[in-house]
PDB file of N, CA and C in Angstrom:
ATOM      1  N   UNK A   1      26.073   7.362  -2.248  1.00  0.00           N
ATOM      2  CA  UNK A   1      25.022   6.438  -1.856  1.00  0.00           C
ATOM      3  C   UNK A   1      24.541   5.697  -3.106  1.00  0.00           C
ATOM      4  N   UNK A   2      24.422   4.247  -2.895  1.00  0.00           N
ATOM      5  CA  UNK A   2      23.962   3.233  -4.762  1.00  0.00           C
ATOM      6  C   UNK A   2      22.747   3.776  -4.307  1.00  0.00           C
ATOM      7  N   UNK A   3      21.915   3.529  -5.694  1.00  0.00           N
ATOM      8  CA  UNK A   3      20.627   3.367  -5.853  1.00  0.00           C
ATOM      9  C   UNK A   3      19.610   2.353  -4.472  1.00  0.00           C
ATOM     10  N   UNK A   4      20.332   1.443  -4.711  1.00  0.00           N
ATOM     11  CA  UNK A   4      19.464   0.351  -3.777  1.00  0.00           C
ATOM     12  C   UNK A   4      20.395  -0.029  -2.608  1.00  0.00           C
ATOM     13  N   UNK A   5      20.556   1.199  -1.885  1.00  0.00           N
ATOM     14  CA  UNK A   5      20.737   1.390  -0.149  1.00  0.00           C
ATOM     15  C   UNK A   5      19.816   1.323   0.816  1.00  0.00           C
ATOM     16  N   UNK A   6      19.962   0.730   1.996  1.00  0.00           N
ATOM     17  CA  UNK A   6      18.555   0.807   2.582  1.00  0.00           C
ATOM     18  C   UNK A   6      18.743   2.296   3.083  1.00  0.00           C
ATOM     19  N   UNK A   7      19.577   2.450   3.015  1.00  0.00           N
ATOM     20  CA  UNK A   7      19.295   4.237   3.250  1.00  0.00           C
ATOM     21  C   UNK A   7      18.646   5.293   2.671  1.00  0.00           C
ATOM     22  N   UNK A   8      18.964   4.697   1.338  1.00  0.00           N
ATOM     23  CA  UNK A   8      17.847   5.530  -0.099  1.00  0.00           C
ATOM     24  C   UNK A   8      16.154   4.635   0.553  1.00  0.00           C
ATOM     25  N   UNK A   9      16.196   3.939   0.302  1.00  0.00           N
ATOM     26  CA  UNK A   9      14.825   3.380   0.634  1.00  0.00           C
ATOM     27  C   UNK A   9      14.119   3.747   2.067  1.00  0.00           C
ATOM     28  N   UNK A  10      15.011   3.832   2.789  1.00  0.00           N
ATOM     29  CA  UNK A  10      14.317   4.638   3.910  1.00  0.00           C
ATOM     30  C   UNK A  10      14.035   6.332   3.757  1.00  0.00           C
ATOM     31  N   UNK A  11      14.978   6.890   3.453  1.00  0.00           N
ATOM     32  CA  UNK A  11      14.732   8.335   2.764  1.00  0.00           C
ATOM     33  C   UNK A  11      13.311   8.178   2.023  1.00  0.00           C
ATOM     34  N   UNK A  12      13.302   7.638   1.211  1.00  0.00           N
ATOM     35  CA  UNK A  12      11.965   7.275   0.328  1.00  0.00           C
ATOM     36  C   UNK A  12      10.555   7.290   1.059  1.00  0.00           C
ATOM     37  N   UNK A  13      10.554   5.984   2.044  1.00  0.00           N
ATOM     38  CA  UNK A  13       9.861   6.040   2.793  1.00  0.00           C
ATOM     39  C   UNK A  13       9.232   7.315   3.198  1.00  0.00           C
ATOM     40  N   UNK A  14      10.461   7.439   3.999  1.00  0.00           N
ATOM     41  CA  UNK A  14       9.505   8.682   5.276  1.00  0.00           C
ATOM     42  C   UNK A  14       9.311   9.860   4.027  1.00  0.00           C
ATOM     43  N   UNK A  15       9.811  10.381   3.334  1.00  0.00           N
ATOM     44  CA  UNK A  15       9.360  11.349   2.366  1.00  0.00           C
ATOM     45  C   UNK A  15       7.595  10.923   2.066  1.00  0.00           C
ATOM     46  N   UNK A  16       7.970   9.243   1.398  1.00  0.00           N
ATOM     47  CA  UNK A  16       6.164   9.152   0.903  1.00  0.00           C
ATOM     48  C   UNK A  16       5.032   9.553   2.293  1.00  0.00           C
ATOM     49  N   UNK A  17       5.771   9.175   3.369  1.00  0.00           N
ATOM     50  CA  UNK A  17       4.863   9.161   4.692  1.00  0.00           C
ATOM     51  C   UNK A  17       4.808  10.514   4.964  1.00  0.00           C
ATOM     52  N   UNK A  18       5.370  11.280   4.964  1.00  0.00           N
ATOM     53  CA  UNK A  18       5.546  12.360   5.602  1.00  0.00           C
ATOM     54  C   UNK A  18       4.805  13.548   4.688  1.00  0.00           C
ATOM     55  N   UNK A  19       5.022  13.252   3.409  1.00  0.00           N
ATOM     56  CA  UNK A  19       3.714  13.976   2.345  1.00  0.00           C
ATOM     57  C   UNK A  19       2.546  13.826   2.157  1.00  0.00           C
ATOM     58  N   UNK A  20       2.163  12.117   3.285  1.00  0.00           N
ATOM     59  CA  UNK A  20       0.607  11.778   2.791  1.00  0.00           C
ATOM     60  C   UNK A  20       0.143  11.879   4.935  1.00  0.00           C
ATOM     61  N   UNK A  21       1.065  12.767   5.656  1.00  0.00           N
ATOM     62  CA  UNK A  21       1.084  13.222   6.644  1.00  0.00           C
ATOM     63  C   UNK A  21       0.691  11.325   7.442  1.00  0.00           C
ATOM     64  N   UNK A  22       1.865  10.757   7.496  1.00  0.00           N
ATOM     65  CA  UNK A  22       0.887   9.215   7.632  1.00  0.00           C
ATOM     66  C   UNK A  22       2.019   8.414   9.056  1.00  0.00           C
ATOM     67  N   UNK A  23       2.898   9.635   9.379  1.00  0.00           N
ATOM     68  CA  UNK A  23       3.980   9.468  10.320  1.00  0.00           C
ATOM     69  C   UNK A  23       2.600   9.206  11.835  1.00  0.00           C
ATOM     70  N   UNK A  24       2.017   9.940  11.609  1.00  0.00           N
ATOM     71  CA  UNK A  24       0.982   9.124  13.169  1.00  0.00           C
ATOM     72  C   UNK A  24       0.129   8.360  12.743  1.00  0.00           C
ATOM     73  N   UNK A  25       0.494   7.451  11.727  1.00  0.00           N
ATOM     74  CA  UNK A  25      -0.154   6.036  11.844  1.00  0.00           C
ATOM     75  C   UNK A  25       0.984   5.167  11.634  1.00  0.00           C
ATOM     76  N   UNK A  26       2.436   5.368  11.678  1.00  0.00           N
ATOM     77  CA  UNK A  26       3.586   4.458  11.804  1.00  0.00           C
ATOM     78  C   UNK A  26       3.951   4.388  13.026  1.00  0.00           C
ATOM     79  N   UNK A  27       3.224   4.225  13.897  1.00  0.00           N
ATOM     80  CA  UNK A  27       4.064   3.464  15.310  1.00  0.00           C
ATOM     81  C   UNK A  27       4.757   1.892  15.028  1.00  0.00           C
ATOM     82  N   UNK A  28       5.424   1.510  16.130  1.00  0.00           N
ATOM     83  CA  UNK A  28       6.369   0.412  15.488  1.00  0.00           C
ATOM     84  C   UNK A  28       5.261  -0.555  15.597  1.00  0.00           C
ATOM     85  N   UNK A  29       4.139  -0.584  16.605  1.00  0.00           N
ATOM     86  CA  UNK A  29       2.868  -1.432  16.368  1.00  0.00           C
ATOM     87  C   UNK A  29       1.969  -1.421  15.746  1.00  0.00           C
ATOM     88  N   UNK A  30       2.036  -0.174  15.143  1.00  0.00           N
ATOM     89  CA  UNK A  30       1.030  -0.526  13.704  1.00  0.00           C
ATOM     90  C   UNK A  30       1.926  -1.184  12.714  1.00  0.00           C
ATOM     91  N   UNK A  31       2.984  -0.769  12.130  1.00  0.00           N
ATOM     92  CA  UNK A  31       3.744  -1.123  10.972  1.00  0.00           C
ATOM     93  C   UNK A  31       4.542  -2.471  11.362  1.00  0.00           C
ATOM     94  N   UNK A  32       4.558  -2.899  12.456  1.00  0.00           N
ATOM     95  CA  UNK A  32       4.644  -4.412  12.959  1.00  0.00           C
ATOM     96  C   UNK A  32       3.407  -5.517  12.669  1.00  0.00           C
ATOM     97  N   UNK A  33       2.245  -5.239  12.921  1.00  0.00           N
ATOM     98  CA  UNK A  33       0.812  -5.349  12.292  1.00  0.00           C
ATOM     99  C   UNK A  33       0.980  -5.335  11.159  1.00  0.00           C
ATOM    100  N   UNK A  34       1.207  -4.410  10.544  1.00  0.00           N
ATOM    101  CA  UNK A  34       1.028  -4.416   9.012  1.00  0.00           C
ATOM    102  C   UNK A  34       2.320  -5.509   8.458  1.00  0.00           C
ATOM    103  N   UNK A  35       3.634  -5.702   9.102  1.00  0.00           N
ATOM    104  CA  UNK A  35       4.501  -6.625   8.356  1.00  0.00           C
ATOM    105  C   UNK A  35       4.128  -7.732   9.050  1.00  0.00           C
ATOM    106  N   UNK A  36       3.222  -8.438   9.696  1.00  0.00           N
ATOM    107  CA  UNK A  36       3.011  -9.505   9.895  1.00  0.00           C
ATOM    108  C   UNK A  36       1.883  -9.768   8.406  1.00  0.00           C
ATOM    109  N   UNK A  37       1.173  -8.655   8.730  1.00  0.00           N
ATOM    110  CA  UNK A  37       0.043  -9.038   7.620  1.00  0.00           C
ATOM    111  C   UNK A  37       0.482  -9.283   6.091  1.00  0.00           C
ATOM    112  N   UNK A  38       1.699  -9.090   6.093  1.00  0.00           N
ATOM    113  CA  UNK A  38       2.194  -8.863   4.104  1.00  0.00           C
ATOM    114  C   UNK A  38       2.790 -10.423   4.620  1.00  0.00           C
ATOM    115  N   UNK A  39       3.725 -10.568   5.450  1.00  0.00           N
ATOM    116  CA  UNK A  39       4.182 -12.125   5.575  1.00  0.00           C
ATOM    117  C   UNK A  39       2.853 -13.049   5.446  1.00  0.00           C
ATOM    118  N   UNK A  40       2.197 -13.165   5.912  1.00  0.00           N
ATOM    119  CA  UNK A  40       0.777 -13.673   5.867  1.00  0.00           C
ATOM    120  C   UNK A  40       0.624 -13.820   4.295  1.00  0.00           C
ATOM    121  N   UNK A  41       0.700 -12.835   3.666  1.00  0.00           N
ATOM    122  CA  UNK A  41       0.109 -12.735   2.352  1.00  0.00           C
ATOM    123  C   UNK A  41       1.276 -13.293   1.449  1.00  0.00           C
ATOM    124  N   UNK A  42       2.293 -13.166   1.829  1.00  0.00           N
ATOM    125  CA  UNK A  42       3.160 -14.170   1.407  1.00  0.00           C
ATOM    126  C   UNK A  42       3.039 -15.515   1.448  1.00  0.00           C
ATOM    127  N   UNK A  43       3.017 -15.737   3.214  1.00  0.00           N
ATOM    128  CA  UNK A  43       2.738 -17.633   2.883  1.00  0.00           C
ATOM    129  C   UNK A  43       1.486 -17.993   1.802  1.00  0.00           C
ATOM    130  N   UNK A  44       0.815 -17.407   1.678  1.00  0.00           N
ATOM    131  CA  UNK A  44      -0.771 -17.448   0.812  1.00  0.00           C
ATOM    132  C   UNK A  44      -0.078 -17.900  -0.402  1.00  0.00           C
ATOM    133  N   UNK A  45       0.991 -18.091  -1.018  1.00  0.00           N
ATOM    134  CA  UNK A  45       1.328 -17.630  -2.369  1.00  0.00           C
ATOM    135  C   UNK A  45       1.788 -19.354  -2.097  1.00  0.00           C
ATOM    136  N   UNK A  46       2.550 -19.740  -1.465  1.00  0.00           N
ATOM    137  CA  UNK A  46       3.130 -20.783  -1.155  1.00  0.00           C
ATOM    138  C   UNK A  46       2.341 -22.051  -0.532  1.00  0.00           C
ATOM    139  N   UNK A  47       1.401 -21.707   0.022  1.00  0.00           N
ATOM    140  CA  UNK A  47       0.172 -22.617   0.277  1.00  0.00           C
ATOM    141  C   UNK A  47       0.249 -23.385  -0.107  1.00  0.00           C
ATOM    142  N   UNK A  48       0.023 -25.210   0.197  1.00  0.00           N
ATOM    143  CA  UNK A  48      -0.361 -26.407  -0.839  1.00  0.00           C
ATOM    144  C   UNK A  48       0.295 -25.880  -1.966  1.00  0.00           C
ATOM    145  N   UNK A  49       1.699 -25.779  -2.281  1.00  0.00           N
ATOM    146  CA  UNK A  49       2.325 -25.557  -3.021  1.00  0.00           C
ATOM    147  C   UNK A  49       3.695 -26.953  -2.084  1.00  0.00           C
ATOM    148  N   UNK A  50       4.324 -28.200  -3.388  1.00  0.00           N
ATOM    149  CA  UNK A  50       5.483 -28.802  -3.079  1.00  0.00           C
ATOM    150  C   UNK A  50       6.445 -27.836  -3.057  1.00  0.00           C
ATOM    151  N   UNK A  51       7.463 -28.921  -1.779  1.00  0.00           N
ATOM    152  CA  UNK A  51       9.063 -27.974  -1.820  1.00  0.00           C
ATOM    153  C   UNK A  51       9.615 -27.654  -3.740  1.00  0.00           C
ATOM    154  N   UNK A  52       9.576 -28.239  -4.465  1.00  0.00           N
ATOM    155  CA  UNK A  52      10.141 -28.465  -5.815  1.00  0.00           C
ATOM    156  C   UNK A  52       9.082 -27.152  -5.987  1.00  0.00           C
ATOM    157  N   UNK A  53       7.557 -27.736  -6.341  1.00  0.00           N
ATOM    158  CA  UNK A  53       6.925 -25.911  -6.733  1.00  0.00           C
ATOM    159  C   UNK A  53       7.327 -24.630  -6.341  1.00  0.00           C
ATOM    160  N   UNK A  54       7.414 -24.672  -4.958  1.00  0.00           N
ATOM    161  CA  UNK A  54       7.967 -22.984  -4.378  1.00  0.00           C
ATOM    162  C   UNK A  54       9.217 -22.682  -4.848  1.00  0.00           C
ATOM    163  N   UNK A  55      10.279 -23.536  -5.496  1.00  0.00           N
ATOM    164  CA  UNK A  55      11.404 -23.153  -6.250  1.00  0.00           C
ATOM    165  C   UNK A  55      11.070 -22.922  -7.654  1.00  0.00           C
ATOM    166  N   UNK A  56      10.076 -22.849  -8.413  1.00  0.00           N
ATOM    167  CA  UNK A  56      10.183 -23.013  -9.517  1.00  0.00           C
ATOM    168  C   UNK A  56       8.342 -22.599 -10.203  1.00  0.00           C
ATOM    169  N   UNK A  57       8.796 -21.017  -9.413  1.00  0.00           N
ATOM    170  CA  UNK A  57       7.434 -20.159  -9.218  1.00  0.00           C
ATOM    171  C   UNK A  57       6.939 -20.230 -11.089  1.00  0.00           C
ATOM    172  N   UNK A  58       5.621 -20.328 -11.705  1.00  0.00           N
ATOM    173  CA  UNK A  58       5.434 -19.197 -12.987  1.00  0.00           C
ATOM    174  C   UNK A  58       5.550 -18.030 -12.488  1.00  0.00           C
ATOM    175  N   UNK A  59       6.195 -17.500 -13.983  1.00  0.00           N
ATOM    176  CA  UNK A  59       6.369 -15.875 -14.084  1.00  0.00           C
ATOM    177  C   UNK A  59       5.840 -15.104 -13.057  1.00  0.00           C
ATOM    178  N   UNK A  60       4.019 -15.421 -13.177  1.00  0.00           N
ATOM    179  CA  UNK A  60       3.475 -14.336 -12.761  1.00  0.00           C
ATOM    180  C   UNK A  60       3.117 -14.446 -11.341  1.00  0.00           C
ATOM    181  N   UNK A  61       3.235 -15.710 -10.840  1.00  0.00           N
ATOM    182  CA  UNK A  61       3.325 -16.171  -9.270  1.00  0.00           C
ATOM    183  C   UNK A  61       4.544 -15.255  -8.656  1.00  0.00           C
ATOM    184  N   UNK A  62       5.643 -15.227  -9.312  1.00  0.00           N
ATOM    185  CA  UNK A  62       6.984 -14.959  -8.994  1.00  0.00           C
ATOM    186  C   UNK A  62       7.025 -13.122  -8.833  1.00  0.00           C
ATOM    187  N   UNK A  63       6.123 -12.466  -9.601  1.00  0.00           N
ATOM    188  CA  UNK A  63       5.960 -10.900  -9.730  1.00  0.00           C
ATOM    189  C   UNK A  63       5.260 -11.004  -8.274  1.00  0.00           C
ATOM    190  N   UNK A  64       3.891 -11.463  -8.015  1.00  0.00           N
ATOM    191  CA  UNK A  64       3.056 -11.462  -7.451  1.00  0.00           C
ATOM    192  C   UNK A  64       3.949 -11.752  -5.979  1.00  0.00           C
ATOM    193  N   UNK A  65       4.656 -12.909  -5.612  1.00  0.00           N
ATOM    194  CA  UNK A  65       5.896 -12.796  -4.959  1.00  0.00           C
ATOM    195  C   UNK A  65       6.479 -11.501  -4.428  1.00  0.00           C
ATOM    196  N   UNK A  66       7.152 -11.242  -5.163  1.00  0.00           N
ATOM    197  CA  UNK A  66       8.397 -10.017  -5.241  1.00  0.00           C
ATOM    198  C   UNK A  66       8.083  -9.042  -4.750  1.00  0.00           C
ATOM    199  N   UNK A  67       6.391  -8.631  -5.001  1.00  0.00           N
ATOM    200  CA  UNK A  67       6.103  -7.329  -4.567  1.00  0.00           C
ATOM    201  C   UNK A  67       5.561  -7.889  -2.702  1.00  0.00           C
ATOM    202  N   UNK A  68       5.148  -8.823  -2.565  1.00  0.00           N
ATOM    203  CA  UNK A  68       5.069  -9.206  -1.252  1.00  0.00           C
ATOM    204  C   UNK A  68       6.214  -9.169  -0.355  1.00  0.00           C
ATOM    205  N   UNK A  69       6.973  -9.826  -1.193  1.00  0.00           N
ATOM    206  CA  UNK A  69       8.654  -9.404  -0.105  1.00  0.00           C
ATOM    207  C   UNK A  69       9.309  -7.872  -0.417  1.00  0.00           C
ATOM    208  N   UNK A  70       9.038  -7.105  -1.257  1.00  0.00           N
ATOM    209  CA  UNK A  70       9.172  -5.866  -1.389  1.00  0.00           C
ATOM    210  C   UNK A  70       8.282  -5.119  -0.308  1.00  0.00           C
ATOM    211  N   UNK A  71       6.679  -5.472   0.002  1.00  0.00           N
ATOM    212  CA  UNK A  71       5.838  -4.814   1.268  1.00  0.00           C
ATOM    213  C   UNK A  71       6.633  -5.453   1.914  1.00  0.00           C
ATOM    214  N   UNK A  72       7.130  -6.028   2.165  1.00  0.00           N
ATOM    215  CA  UNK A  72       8.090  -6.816   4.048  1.00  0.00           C
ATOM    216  C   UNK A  72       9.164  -5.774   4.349  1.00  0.00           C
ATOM    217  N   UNK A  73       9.741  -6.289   3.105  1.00  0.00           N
ATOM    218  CA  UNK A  73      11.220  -5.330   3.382  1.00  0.00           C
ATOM    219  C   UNK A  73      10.739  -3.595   3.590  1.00  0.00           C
ATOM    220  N   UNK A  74       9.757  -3.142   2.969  1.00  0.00           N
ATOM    221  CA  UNK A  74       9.451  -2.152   3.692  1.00  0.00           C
ATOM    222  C   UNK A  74       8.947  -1.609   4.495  1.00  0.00           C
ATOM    223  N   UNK A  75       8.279  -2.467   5.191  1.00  0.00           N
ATOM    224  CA  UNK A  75       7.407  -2.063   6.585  1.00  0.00           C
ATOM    225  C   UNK A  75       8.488  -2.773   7.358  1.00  0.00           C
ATOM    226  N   UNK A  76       9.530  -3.880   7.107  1.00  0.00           N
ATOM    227  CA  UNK A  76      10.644  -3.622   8.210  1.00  0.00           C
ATOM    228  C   UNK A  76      11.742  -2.403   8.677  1.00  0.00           C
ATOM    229  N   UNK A  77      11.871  -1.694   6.782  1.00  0.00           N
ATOM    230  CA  UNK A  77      12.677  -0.684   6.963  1.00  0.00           C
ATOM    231  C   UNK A  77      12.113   0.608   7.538  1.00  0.00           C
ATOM    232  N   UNK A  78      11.029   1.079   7.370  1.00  0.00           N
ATOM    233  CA  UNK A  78      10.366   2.141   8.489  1.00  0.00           C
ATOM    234  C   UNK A  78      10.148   1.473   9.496  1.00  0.00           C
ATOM    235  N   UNK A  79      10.085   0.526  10.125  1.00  0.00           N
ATOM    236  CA  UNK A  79       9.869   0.328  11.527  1.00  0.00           C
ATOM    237  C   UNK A  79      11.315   0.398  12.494  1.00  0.00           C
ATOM    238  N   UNK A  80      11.820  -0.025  11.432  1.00  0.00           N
ATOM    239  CA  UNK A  80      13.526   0.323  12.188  1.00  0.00           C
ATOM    240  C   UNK A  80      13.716   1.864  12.184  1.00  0.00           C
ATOM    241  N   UNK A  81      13.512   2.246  11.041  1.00  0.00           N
ATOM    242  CA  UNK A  81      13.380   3.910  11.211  1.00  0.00           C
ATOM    243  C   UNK A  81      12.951   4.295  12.320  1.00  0.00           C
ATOM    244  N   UNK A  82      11.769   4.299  12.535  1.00  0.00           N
ATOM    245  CA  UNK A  82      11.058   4.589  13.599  1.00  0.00           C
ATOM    246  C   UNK A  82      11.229   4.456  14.805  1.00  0.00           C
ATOM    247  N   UNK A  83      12.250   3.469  15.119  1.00  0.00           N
ATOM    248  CA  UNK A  83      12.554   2.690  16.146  1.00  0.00           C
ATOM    249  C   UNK A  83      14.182   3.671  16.590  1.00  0.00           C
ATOM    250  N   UNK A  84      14.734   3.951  15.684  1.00  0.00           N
ATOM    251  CA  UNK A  84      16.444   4.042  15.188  1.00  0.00           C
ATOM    252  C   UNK A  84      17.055   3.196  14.947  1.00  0.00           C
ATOM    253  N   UNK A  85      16.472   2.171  14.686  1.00  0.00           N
ATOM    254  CA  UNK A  85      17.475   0.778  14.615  1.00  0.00           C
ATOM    255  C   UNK A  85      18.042   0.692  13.232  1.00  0.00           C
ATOM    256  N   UNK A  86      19.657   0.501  13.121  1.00  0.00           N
ATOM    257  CA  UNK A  86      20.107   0.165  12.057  1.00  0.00           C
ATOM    258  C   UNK A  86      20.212  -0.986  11.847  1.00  0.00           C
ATOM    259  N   UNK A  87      19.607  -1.023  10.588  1.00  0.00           N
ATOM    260  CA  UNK A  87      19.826  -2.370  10.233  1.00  0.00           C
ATOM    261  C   UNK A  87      20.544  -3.291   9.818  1.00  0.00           C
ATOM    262  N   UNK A  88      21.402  -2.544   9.061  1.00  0.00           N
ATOM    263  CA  UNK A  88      22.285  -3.305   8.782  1.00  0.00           C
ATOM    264  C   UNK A  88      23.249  -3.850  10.024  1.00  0.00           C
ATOM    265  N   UNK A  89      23.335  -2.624  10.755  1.00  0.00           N
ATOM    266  CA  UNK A  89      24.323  -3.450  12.460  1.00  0.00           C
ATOM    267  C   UNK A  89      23.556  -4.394  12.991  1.00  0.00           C
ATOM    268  N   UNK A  90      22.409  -4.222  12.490  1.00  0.00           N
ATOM    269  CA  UNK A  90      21.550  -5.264  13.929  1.00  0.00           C
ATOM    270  C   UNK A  90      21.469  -6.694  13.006  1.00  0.00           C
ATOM    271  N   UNK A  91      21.702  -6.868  11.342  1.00  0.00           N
ATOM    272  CA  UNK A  91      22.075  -7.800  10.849  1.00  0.00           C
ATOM    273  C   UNK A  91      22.875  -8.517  11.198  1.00  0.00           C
ATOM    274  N   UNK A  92      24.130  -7.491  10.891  1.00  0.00           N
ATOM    275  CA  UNK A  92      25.514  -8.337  11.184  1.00  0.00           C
ATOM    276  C   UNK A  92      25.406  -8.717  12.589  1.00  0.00           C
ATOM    277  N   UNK A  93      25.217  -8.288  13.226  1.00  0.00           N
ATOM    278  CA  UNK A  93      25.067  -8.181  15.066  1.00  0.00           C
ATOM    279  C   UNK A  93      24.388 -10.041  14.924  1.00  0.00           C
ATOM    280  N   UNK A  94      22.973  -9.920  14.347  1.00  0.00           N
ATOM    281  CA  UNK A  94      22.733 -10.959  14.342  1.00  0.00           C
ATOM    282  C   UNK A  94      23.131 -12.578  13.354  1.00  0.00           C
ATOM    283  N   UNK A  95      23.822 -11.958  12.711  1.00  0.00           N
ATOM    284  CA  UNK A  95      25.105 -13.112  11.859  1.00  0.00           C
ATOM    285  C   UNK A  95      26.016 -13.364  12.487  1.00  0.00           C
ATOM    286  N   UNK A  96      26.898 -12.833  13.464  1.00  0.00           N
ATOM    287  CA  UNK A  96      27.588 -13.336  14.344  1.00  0.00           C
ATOM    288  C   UNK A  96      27.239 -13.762  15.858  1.00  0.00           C
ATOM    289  N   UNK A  97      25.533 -13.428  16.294  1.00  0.00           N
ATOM    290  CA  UNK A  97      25.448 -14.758  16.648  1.00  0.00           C
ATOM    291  C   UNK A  97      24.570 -15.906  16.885  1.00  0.00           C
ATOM    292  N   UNK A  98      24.378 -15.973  15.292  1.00  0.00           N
ATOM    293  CA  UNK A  98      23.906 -17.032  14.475  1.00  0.00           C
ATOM    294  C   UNK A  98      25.336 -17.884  14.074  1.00  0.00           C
ATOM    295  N   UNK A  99      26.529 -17.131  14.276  1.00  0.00           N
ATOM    296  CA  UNK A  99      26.774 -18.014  14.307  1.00  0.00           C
ATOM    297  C   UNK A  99      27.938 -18.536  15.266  1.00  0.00           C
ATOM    298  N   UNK A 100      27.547 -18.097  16.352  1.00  0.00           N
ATOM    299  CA  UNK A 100      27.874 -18.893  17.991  1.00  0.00           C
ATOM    300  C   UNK A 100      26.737 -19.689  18.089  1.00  0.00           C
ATOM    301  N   UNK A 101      25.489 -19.734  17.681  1.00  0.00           N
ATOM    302  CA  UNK A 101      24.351 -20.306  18.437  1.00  0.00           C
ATOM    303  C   UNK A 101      24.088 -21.912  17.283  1.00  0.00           C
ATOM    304  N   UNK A 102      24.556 -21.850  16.205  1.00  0.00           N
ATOM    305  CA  UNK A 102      24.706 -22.859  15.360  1.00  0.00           C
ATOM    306  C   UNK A 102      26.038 -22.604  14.329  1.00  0.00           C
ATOM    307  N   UNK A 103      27.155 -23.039  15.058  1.00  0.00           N
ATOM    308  CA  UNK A 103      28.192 -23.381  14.402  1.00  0.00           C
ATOM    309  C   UNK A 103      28.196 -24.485  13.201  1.00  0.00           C
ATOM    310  N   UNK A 104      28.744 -24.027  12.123  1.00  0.00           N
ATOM    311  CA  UNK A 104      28.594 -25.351  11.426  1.00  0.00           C
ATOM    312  C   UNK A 104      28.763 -26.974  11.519  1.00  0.00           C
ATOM    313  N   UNK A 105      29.993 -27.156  12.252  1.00  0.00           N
ATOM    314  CA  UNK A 105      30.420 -28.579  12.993  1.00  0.00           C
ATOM    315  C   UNK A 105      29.178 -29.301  13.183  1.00  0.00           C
ATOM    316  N   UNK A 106      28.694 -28.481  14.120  1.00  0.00           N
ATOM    317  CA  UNK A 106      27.563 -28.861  15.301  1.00  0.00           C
ATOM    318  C   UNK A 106      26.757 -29.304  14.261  1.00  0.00           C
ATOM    319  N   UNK A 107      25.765 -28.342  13.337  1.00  0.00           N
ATOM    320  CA  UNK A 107      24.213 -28.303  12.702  1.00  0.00           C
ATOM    321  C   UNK A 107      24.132 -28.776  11.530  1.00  0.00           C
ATOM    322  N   UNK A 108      25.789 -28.884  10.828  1.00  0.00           N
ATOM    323  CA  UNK A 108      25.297 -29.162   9.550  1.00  0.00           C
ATOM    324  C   UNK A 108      24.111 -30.352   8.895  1.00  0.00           C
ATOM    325  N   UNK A 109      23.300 -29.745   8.191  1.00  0.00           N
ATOM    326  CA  UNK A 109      22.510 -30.912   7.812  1.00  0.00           C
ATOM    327  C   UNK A 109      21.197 -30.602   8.695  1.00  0.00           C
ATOM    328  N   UNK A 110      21.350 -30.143   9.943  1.00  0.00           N
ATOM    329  CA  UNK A 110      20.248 -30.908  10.813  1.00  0.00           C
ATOM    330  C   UNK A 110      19.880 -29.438  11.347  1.00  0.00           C
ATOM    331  N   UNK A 111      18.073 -29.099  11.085  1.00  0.00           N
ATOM    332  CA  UNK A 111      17.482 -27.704  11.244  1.00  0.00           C
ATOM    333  C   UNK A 111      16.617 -27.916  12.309  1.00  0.00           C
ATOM    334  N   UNK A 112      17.533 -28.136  13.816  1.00  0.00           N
ATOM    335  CA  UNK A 112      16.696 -27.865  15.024  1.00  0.00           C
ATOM    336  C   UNK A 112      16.877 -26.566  15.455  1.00  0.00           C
ATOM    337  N   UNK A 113      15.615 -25.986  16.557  1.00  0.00           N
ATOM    338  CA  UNK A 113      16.387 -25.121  17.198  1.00  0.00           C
ATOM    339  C   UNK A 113      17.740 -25.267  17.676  1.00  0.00           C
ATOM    340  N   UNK A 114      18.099 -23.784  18.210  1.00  0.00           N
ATOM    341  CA  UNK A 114      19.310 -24.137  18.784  1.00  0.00           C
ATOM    342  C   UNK A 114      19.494 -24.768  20.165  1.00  0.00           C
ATOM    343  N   UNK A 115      18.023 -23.896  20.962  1.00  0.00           N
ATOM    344  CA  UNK A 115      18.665 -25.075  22.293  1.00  0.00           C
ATOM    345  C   UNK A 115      17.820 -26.566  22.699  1.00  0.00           C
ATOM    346  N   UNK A 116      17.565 -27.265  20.869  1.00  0.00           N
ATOM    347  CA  UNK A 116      17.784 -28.745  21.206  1.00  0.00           C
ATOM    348  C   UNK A 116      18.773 -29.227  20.982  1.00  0.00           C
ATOM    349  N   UNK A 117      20.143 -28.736  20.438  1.00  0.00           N
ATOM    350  CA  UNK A 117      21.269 -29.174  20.665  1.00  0.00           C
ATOM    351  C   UNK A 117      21.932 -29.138  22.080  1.00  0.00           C
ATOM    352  N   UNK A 118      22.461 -29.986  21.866  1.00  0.00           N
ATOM    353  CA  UNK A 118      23.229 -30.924  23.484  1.00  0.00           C
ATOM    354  C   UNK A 118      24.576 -30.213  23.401  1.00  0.00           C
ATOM    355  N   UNK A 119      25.015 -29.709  24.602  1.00  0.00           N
ATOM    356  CA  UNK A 119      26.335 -29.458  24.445  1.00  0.00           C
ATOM    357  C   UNK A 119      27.246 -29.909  24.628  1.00  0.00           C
TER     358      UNK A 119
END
């Protein structure tokens, strides 16, 4: 197993949860709640910020960042826990069909939903 598996990171998880006895406050609707609320705190960072600014964070915007998408990625990875959902299948699952639902031909260039495309 590498270091940075979501499998190690889920191990991690439920260990920290499970020592601070915090498994009955992870239902998939609390920790769904809670990853809406870190996305939230993400857009905050990006706010009245230009497309050119949000590429081209300072340093310490960019830390301040990282650990926000670090709370995401982990209140997604215990909620899948919690759930059994693997994630990584339910990725790929959803990369293939992302890409039946916007083939490149079709979208390139152009970021509508998918069913305002005409068939």
């Amino acid at each position: 197993m590498t270091r940075d598996s979501l499998e190690n990171l889920r191990r991690q998880l439920a260990e920290f949860a499970l020592e601070r006895d915090w498994d009955q406050f992870h239902s998939p609707k609390n920790l769904s709640m809670a990853l809406i609320a870190e996305a939230a705190e993400l857009v905050e960072h990006f706010q009245w910020l230009t497309q050119a600014q949000s590429k081209t964070l300072p340093a310490e915007k960019l830390e301040a960042v990282s650990l926000e998408l670090a709370d995401i990625l982990l209140y997604t990875i215990r909620a899948a826990d919690m759930l059994g959902v693997d994630l990584i299948k339910a990725a790929e699952r959803k990369i293939a069909i992302n890409h039946q639902r916007y083939p490149a031909h079709r979208v390139r260039g152009d970021a509508r939903r998918a069913s305002e495309y005409e068939d």
